[in-house]
N, C-alpha and C. Protein backbone atom coordinates (compact mmCIF):
# COMPACT_ATOMS: atom_id res chain seq x y z
N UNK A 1 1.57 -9.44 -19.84
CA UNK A 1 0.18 -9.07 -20.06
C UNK A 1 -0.21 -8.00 -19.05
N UNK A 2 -1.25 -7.18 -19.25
CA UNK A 2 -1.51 -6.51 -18.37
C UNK A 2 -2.98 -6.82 -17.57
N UNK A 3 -3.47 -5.82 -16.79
CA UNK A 3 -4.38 -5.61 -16.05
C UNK A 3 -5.38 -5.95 -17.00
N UNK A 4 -5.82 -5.03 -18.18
CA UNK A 4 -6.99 -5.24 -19.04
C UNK A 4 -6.77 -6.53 -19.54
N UNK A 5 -5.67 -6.88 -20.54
CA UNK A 5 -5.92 -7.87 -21.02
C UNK A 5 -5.92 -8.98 -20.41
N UNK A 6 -5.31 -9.19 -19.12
CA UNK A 6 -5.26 -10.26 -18.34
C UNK A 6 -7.23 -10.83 -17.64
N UNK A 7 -7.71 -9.43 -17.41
CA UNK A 7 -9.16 -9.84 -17.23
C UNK A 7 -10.02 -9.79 -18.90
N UNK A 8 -9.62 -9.57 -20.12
CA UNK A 8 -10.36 -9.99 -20.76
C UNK A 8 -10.19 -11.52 -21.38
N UNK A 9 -8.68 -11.75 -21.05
CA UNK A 9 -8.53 -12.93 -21.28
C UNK A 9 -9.18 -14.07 -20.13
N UNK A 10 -9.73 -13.52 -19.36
CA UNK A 10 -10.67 -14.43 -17.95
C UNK A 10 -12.11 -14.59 -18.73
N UNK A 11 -12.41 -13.71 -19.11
CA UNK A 11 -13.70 -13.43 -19.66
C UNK A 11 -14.53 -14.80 -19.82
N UNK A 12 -13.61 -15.98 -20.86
CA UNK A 12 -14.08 -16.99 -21.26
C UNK A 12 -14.33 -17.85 -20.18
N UNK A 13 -13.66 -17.85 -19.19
CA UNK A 13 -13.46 -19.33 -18.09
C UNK A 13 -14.45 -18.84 -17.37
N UNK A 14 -14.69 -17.62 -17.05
CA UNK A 14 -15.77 -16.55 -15.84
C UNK A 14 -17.00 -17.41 -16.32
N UNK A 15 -16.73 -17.45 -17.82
CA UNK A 15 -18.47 -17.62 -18.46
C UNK A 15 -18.87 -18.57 -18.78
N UNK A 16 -17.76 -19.79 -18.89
CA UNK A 16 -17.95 -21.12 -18.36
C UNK A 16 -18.09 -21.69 -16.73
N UNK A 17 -17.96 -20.90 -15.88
CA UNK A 17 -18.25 -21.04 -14.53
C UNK A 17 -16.92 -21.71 -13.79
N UNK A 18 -15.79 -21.67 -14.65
CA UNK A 18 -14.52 -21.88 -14.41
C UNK A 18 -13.92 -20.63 -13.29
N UNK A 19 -12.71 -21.61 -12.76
CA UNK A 19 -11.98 -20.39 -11.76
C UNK A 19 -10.89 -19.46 -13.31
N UNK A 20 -11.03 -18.32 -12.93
CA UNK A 20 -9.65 -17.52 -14.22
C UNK A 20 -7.90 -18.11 -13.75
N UNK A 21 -7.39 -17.63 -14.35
CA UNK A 21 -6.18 -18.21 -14.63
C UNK A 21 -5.48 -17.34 -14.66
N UNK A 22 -5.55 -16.30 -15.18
CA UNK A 22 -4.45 -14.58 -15.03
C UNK A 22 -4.94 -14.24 -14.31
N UNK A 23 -3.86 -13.92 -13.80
CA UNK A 23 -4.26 -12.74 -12.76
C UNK A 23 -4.18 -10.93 -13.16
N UNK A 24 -4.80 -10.30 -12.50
CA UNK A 24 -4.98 -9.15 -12.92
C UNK A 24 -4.24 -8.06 -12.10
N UNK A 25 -3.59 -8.76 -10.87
CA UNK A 25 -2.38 -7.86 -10.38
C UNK A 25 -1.92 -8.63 -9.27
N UNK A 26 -0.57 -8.59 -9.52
CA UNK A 26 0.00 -9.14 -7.97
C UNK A 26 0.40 -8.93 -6.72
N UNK A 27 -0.21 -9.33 -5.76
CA UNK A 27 0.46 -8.43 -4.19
C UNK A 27 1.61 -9.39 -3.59
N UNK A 28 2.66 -8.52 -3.63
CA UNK A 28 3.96 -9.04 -3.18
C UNK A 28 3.95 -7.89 -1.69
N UNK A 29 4.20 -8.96 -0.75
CA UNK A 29 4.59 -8.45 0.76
C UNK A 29 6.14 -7.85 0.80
N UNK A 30 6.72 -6.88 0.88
CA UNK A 30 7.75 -6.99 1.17
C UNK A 30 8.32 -7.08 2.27
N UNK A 31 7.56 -6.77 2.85
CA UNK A 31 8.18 -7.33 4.61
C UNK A 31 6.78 -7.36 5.20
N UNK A 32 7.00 -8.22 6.83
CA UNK A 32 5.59 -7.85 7.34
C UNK A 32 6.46 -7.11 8.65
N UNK A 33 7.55 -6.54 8.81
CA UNK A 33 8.15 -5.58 9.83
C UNK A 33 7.17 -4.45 9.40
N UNK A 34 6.94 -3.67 10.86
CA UNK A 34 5.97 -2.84 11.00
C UNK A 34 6.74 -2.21 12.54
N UNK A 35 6.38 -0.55 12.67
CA UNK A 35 6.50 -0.04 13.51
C UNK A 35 5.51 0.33 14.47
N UNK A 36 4.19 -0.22 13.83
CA UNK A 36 2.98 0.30 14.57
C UNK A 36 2.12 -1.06 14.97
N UNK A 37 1.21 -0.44 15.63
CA UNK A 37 0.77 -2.23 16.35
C UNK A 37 -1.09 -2.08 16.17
N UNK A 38 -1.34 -2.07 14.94
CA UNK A 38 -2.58 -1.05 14.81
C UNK A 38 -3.46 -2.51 14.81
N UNK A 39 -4.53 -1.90 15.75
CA UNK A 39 -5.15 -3.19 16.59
C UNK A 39 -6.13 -4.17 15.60
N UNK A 40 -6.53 -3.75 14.13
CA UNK A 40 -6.59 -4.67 13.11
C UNK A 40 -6.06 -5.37 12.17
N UNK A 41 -4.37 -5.00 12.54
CA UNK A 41 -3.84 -5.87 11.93
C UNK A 41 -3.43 -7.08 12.01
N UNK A 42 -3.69 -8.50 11.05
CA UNK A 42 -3.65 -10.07 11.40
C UNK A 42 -3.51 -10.27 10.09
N UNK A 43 -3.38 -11.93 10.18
CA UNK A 43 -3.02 -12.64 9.02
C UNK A 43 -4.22 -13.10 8.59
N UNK A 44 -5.85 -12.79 9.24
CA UNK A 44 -7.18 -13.37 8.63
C UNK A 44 -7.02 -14.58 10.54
N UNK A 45 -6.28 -14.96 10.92
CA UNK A 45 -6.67 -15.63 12.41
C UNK A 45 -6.04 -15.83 13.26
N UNK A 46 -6.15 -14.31 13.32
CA UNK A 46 -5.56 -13.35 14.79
C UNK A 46 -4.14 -12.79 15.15
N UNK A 47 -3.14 -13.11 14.33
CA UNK A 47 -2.02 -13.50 14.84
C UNK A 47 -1.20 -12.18 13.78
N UNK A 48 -0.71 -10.53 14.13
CA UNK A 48 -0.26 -9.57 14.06
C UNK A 48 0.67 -9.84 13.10
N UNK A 49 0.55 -9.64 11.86
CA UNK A 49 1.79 -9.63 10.75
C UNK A 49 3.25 -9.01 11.47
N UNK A 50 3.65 -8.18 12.37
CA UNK A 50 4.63 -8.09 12.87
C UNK A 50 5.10 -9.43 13.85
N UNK A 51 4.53 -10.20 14.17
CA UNK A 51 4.70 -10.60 15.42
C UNK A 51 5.11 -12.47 14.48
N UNK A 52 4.85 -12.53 12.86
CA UNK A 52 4.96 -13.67 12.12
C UNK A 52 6.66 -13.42 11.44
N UNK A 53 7.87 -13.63 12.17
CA UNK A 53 8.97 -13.02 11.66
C UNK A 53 8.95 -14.59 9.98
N UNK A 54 9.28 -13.49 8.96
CA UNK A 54 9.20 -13.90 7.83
C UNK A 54 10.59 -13.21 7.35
N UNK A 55 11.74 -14.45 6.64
CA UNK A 55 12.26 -13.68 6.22
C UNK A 55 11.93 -12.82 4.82
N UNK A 56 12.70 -11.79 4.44
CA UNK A 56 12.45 -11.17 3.71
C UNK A 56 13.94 -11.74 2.54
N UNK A 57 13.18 -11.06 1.15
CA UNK A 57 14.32 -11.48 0.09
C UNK A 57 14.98 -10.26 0.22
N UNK A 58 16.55 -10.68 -0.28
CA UNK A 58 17.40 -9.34 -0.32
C UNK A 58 17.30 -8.42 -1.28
N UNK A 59 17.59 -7.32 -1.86
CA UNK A 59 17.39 -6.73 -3.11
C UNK A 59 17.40 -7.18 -4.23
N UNK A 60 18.96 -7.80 -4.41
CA UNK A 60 18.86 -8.90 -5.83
C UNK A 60 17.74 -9.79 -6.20
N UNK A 61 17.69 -10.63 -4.65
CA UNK A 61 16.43 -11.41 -5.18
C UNK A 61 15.35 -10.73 -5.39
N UNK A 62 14.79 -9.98 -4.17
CA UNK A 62 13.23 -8.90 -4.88
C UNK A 62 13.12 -8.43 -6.60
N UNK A 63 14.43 -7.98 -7.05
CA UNK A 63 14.78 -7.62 -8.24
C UNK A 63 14.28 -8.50 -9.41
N UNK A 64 14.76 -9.74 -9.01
CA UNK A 64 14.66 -11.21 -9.59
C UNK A 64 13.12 -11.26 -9.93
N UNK A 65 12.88 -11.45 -8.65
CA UNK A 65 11.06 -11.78 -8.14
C UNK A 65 10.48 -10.72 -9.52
N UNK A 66 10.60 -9.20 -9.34
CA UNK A 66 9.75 -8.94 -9.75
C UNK A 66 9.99 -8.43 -11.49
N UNK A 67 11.20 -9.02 -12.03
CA UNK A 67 11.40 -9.38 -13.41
C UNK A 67 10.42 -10.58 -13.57
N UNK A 68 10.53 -12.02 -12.93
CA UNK A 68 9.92 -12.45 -13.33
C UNK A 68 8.14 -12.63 -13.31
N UNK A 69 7.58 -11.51 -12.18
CA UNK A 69 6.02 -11.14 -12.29
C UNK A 69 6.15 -10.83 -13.45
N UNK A 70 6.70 -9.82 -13.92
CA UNK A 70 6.50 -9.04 -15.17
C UNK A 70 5.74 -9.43 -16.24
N UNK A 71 6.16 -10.74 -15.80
CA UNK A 71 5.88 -11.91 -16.94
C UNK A 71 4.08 -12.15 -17.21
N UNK A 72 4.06 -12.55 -15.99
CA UNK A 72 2.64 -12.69 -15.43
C UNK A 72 1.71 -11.19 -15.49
N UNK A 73 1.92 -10.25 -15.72
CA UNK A 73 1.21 -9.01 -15.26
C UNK A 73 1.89 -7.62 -15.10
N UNK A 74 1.01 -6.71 -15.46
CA UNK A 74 1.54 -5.32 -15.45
C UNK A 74 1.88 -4.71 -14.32
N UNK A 75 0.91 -5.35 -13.27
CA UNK A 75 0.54 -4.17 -12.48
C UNK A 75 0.69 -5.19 -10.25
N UNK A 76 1.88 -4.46 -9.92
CA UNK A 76 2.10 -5.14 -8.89
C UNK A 76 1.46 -4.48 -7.62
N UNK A 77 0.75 -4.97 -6.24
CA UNK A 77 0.60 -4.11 -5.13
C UNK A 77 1.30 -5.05 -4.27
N UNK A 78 1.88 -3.60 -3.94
CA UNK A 78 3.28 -3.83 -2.74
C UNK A 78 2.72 -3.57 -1.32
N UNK A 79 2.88 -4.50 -0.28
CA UNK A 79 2.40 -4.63 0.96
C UNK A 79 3.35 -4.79 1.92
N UNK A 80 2.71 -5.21 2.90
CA UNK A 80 3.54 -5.74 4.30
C UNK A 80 2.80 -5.82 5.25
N UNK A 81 3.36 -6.19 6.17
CA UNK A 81 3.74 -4.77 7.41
C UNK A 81 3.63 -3.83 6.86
N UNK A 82 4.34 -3.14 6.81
CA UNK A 82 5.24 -1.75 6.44
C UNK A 82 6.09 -1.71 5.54
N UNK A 83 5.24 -1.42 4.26
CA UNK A 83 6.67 -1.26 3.53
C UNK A 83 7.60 -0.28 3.10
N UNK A 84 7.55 1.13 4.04
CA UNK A 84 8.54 1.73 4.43
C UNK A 84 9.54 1.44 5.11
N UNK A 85 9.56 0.27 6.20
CA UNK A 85 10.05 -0.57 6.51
C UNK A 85 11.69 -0.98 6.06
N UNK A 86 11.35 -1.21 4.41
CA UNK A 86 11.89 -1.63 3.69
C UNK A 86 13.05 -0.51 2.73
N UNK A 87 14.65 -0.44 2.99
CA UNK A 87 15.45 0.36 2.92
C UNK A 87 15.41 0.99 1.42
N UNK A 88 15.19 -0.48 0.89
CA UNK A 88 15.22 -0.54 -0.51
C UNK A 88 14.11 -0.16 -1.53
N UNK A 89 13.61 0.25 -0.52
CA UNK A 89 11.95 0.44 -1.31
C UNK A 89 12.47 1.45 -3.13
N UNK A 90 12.57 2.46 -2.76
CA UNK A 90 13.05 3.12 -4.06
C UNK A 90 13.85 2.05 -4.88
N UNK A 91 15.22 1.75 -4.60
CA UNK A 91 15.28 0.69 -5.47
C UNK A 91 14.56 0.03 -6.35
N UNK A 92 13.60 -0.87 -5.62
CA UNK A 92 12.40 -1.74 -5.78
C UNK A 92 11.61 -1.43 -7.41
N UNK A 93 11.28 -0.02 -6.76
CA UNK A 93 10.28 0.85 -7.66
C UNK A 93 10.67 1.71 -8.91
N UNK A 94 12.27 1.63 -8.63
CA UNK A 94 13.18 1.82 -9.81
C UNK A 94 13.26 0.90 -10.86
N UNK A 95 13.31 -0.73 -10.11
CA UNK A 95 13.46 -1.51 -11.23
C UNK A 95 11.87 -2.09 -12.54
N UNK A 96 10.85 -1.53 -11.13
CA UNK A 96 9.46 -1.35 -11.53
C UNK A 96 8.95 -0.80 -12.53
N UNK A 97 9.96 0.32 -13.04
CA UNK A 97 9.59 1.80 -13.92
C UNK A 97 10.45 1.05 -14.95
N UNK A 98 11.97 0.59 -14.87
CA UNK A 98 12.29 -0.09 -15.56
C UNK A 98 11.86 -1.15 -16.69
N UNK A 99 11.13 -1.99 -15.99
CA UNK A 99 10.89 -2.84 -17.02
C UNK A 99 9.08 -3.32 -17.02
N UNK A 100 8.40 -1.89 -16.72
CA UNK A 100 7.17 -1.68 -17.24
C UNK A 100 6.34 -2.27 -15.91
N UNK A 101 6.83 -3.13 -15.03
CA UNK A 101 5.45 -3.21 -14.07
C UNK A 101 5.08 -1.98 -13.11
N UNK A 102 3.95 -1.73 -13.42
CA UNK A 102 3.37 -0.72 -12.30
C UNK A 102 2.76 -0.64 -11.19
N UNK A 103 3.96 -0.20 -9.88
CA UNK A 103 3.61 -0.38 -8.70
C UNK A 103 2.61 0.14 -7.59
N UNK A 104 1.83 -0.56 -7.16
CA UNK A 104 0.91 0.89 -5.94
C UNK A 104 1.88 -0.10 -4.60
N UNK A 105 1.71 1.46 -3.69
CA UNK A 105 2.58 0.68 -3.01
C UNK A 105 1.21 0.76 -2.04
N UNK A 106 1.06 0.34 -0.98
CA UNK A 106 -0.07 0.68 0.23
C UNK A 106 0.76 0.40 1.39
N UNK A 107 0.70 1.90 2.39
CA UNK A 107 1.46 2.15 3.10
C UNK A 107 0.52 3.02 4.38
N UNK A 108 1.02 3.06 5.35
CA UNK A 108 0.31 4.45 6.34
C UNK A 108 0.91 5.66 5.89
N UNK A 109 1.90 5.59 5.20
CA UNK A 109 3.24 6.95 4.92
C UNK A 109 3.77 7.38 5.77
N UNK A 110 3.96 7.00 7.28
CA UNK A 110 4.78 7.66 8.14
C UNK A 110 5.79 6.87 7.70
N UNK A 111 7.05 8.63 7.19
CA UNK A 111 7.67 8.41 6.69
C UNK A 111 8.30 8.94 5.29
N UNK A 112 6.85 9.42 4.92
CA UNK A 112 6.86 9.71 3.49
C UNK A 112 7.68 11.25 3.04
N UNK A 113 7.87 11.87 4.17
CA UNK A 113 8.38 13.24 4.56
C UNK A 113 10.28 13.10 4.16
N UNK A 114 10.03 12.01 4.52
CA UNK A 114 11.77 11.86 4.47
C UNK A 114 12.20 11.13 3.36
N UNK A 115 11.04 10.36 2.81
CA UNK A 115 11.32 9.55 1.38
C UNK A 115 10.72 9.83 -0.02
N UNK A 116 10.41 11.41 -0.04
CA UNK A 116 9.48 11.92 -1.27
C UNK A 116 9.53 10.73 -2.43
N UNK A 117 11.18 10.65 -2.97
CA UNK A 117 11.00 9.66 -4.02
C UNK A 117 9.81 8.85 -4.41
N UNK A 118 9.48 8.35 -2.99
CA UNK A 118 8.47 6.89 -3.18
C UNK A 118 7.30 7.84 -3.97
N UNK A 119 6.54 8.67 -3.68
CA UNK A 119 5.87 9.43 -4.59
C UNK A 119 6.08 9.50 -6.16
N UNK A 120 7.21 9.95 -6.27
CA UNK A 120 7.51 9.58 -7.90
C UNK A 120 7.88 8.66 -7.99
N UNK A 121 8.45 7.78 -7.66
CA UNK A 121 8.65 6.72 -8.44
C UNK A 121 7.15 5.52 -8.85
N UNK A 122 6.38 5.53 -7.49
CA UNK A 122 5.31 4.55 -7.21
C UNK A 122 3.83 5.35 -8.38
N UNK A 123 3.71 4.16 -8.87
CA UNK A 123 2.95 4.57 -9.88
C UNK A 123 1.19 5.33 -8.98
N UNK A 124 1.43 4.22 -8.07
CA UNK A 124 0.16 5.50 -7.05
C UNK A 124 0.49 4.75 -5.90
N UNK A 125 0.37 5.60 -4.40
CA UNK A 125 0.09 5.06 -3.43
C UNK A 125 -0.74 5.29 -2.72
N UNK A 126 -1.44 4.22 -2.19
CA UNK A 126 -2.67 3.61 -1.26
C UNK A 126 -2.23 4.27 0.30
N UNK A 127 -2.69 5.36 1.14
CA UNK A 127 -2.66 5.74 2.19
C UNK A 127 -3.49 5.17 2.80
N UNK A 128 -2.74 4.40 3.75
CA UNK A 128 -4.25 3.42 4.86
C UNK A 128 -4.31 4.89 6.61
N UNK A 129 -5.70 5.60 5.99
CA UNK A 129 -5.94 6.67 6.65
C UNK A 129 -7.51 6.01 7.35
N UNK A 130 -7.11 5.75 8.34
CA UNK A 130 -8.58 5.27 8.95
C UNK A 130 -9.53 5.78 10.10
N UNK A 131 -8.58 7.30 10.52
CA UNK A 131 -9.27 7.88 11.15
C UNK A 131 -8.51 9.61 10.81
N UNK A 132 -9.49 10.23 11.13
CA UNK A 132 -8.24 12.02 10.88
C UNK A 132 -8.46 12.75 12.55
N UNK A 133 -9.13 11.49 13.26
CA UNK A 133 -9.06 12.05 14.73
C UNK A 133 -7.57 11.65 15.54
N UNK A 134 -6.69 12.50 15.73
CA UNK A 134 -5.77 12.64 16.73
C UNK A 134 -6.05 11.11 18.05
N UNK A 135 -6.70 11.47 18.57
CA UNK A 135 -6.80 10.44 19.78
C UNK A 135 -7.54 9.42 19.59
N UNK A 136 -8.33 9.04 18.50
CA UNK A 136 -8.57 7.74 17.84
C UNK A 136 -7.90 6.81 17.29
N UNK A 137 -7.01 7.79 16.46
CA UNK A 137 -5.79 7.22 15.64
C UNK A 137 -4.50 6.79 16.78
N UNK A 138 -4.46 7.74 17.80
CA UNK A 138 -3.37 7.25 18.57
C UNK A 138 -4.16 5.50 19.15
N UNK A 139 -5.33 5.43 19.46
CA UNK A 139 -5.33 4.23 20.00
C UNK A 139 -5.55 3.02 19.01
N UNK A 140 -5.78 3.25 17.85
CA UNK A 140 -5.87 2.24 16.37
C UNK A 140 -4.28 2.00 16.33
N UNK A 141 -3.14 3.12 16.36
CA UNK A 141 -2.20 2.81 15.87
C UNK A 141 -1.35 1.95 16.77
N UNK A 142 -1.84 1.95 17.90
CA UNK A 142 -1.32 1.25 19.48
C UNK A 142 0.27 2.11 19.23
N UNK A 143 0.35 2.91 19.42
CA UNK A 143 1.75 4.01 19.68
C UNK A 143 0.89 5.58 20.49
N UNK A 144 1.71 5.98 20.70
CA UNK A 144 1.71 7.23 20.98
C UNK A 144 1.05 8.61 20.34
N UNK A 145 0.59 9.80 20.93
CA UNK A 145 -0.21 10.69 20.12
C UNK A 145 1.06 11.24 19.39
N UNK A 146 2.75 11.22 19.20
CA UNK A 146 3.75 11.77 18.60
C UNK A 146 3.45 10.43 17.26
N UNK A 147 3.41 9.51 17.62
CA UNK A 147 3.27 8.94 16.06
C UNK A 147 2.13 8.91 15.50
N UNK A 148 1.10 9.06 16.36
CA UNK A 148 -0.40 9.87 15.54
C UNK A 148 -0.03 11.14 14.66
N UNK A 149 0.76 12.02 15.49
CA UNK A 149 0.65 13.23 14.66
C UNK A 149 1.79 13.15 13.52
N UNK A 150 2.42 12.51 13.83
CA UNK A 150 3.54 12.01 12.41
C UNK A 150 2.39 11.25 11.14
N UNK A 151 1.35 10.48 11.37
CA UNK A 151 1.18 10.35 10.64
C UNK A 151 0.06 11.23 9.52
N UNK A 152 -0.38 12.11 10.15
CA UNK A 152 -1.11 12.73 9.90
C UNK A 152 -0.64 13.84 9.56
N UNK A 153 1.00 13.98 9.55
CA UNK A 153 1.63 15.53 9.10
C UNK A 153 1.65 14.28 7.62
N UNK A 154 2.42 13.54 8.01
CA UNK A 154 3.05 12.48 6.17
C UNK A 154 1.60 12.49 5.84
N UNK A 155 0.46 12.37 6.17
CA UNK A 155 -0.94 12.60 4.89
C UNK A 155 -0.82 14.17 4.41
N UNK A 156 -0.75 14.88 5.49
CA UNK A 156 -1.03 16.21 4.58
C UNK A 156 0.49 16.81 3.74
N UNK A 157 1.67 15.80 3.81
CA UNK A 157 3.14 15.99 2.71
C UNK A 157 2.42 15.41 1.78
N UNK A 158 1.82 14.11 2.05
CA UNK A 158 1.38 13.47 0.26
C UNK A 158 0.78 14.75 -0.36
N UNK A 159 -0.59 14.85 0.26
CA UNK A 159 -1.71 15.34 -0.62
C UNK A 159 -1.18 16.55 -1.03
N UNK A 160 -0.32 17.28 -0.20
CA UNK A 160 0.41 19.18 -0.66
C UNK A 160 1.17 18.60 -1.96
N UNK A 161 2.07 17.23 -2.04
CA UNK A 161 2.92 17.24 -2.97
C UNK A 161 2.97 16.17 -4.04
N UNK A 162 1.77 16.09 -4.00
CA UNK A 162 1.24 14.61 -5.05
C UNK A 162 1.57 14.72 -6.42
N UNK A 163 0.60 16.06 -7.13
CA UNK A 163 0.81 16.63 -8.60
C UNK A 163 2.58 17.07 -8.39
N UNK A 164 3.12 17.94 -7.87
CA UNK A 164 4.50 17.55 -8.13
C UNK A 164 5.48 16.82 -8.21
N UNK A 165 5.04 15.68 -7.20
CA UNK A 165 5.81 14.62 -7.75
C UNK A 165 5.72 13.80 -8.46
N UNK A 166 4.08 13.56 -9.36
CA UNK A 166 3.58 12.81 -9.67
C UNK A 166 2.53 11.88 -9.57
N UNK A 167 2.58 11.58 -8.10
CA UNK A 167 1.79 10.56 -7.98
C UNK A 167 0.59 10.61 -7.71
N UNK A 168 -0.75 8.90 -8.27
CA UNK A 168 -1.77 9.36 -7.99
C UNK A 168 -1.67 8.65 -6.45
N UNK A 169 -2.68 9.20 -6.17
CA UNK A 169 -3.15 8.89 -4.23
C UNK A 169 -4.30 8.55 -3.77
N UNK A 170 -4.22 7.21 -3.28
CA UNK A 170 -5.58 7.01 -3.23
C UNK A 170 -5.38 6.96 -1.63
N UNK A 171 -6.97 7.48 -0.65
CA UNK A 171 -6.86 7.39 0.37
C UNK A 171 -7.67 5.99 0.88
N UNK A 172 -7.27 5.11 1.45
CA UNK A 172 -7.97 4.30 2.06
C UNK A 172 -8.33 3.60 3.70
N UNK A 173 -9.45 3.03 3.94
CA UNK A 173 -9.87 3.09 5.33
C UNK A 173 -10.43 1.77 5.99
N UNK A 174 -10.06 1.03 6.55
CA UNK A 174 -10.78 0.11 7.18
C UNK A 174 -11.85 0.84 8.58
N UNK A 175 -12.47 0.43 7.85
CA UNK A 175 -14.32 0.99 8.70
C UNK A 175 -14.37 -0.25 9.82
N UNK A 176 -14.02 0.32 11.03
CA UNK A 176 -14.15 -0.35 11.87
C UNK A 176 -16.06 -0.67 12.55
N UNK A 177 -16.09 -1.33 13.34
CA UNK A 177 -17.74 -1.05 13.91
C UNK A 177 -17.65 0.28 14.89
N UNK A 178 -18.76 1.07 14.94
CA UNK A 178 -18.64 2.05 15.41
C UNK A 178 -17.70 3.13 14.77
N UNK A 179 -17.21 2.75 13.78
CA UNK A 179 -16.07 4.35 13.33
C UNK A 179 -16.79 4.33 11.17
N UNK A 180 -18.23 4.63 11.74
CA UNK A 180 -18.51 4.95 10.21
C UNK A 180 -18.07 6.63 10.14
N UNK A 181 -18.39 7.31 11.04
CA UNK A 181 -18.13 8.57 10.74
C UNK A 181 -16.57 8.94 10.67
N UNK A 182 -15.96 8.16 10.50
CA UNK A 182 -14.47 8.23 10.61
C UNK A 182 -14.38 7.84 9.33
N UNK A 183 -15.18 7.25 8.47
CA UNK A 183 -15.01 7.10 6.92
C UNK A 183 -15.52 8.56 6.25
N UNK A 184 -17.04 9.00 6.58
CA UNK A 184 -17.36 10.10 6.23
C UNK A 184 -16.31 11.06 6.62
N UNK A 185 -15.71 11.31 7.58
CA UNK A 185 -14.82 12.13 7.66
C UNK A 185 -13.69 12.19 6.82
N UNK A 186 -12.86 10.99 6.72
CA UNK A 186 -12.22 11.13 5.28
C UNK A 186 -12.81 11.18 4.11
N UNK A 187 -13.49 10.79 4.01
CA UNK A 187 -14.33 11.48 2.55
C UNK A 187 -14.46 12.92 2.63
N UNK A 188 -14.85 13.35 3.15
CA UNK A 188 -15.05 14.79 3.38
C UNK A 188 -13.98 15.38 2.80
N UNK A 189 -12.71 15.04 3.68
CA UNK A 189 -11.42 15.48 3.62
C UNK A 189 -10.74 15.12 1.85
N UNK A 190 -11.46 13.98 1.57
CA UNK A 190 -10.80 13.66 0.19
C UNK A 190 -11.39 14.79 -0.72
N UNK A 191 -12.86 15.14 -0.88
CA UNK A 191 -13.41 15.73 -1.32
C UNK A 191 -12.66 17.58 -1.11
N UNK A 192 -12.53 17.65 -0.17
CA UNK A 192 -12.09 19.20 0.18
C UNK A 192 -10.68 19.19 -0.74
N UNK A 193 -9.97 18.10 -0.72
CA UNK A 193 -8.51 18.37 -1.33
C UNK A 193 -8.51 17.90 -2.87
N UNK A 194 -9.22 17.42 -3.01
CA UNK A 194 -9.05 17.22 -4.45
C UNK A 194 -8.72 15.71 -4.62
């Protein structure tokens, strides 16, 4: 089933005051390994998705896993940590295109410079862009101003090479307190590029 029909088939239980029963997309973690230590990331109470070692499934099984979502739904979002992280990612998103589920992946994209594929293959990816200030971003990302500016060269590889490879791109932001203008600022920026 997909996205639409999975929420029109909710329609009835919504309107009986029932919980729904399809779901309308699934978020599969593929890892919570992460290279960055970005000071809002937790599991909801307190405790750094890098720092929760989880194993991860191997390819076959991920493969497995997400034949049998298929079942359940069109439309998968791929998480983590980091799921650049993850070697296999193309793989992943190969078998995705394969047999009709459509993936967003949500990622920071450092990284994305060296793995164009993920662009075409990923039916859209979610850029978690939460600041476009240099020395803001170095202290959100808890790394260095060299992996600030890495990530901010991999935003401007997406957005230069999106329509050629395909993919759509959505930019997204956790609005911290005090960093509203750090949302207006990417807006701005979304707006200027198209």
């Amino acid at each position: 089933m997909g996205l639409s029909a999975n929420y029109l088939l909710n329609l009835p239980a919504v309107a009986l005051g029932r919980q729904p029963t399809r779901p309308l997309f699934i978020s599969y973690f593929v890892t919570h390994r992460c290279f960055l230590r970005c000071t809002y990331c937790c599991d909801g109470a307190g405790t750094p998705f890098p720092a929760q070692p989880v194993p991860e499934l191997s390819t076959a099984d991920a493969i497995r896993l997400l034949t049998l979502l298929r079942a359940a739904t069109d439309t998968l979002d791929i998480g983590g940590g980091e799921p650049l992280c993850r070697d296999d990612l193309e793989e992943l998103l190969t078998h995705c295109r394969r047999i009709g589920l459509r993936a967003v992946v949500n990622t920071k994209g450092i990284g994305l410079e060296e793995r164009p594929d993920l662009l075409r293959l990923a039916d859209a990816v979610v850029l978690s862009v939460d600041t476009l200030d240099r020395g803001r971003l170095t202290a959100l990302l808890g790394r260095d101003e060299a992996m600030a500016d890495r990530a901010l060269r991999n935003l401007e590889f997406a957005v230069r090479n999106r329509i050629r490879l395909g993919a759509r791109l959505v930019l997204g932001a956790v609005i911290l307190p005090g960093r509203v203008e750090d949302a207006r600022e990417i807006l701005r920026y979304c707006v200027e590029h198209g």
